[in-house]
C-alpha atoms as a PDB file:
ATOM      1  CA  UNK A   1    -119.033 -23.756-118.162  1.00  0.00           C
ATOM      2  CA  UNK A   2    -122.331 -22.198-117.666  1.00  0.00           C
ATOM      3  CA  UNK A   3    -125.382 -22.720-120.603  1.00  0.00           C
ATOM      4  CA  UNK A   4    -125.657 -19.442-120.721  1.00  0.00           C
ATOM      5  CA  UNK A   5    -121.980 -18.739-122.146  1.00  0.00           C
ATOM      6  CA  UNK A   6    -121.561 -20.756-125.333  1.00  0.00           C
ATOM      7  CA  UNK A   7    -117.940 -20.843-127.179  1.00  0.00           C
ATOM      8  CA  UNK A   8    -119.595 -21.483-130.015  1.00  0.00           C
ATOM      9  CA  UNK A   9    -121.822 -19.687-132.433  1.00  0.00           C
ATOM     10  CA  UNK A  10    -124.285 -22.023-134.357  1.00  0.00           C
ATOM     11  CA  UNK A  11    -124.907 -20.462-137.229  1.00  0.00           C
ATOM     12  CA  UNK A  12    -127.858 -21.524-140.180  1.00  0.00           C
ATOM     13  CA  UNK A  13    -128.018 -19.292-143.712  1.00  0.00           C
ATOM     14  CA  UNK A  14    -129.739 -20.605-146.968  1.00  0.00           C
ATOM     15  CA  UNK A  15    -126.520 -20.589-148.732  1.00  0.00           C
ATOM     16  CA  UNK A  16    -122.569 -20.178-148.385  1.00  0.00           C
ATOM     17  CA  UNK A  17    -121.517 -17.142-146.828  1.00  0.00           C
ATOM     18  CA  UNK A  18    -119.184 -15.305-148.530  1.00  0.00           C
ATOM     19  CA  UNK A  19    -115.967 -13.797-146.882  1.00  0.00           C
ATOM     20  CA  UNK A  20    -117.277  -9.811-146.359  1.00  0.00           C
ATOM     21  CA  UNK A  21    -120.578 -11.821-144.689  1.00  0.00           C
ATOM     22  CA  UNK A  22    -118.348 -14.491-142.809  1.00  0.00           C
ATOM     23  CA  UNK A  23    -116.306 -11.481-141.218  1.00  0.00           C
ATOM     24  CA  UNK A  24    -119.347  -9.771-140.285  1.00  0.00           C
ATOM     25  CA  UNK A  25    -120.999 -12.888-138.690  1.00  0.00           C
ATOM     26  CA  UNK A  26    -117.924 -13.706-136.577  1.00  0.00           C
ATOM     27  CA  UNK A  27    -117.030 -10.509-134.947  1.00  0.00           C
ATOM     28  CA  UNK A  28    -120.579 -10.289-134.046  1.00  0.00           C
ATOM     29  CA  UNK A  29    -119.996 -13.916-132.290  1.00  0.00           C
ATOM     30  CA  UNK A  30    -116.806 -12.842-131.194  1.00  0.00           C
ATOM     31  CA  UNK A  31    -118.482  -9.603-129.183  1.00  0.00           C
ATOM     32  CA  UNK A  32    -120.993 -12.299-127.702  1.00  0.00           C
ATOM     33  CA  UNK A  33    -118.039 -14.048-126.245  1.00  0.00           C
ATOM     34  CA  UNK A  34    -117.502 -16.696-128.637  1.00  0.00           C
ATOM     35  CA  UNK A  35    -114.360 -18.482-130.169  1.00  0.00           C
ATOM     36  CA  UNK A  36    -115.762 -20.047-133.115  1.00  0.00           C
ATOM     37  CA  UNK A  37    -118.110 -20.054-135.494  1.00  0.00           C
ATOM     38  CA  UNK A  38    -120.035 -23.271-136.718  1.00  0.00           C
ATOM     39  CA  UNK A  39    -122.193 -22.822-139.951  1.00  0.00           C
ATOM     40  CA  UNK A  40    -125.082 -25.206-140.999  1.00  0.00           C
ATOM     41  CA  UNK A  41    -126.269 -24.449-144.625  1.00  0.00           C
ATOM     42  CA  UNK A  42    -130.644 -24.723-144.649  1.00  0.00           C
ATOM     43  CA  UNK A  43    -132.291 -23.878-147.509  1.00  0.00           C
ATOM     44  CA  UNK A  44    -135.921 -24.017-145.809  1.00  0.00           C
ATOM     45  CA  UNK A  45    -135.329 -21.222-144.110  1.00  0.00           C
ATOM     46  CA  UNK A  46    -135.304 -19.202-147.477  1.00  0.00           C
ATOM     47  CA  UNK A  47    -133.055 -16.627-146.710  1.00  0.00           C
ATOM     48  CA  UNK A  48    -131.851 -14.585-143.705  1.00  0.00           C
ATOM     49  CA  UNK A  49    -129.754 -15.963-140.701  1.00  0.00           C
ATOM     50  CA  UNK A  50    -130.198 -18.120-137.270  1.00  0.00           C
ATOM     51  CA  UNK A  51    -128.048 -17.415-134.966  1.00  0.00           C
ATOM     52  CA  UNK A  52    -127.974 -19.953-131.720  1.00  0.00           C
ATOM     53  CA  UNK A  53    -125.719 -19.211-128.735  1.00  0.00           C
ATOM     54  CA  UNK A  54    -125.880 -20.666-125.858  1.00  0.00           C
ATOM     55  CA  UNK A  55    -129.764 -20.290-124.905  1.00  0.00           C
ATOM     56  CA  UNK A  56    -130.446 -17.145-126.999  1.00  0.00           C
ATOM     57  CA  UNK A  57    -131.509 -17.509-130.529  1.00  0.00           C
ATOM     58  CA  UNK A  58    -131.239 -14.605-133.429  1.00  0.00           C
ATOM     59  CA  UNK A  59    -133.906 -15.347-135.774  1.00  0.00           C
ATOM     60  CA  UNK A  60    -133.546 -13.373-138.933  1.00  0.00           C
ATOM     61  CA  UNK A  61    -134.849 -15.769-141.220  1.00  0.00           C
ATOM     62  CA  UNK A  62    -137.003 -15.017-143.958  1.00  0.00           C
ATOM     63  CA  UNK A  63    -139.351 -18.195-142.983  1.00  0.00           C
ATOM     64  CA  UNK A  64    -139.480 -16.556-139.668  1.00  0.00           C
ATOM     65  CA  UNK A  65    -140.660 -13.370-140.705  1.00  0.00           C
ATOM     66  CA  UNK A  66    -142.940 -14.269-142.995  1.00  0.00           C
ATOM     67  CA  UNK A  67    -144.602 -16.149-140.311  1.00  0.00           C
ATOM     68  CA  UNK A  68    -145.005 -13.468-138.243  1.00  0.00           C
ATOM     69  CA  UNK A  69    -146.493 -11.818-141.076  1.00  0.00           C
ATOM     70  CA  UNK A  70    -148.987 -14.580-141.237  1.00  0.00           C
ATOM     71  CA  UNK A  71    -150.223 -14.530-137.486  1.00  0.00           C
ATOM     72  CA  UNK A  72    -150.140 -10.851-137.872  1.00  0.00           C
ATOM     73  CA  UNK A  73    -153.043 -11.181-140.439  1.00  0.00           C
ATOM     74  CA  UNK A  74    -154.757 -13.700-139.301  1.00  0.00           C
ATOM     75  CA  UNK A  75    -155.378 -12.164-135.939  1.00  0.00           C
END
């Protein structure tokens, strides 16, 4: 198997999905090309989603956007 096709979608929220959000998180893995789904509960990323597979990352995190916000202002 390449690195670039992953079978499985790691996936980090800030709290337990529930089953409308689980659904929507694993039929967007499943049209990546993943089989499963593998879910890591992080509360330091505030809110949002992470979304690894293979060598691509989704980064939808609230941490993450707030700091873009930040280098936004400060430059």
């Amino acid at each position: 198997m390449k690195n670039n096709q992953a079978t499985t979608a790691k996936v980090v929220l800030a709290r337990k999905p529930d089953s409308e959000t689980a659904a929507k998180i694993e039929a967007f893995a499943k049209s990546k090309g993943c089989s499963e789904v593998e879910y890591t509960i992080d509360g330091k990323i505030i809110g949002g989603i992470i979304v690894y597979i293979g060598d691509t990352v989704y980064d939808g995190s609230v941490k993450n956007r707030l700091e873009e916000m930040k280098r936004d202002v400060s430059d």
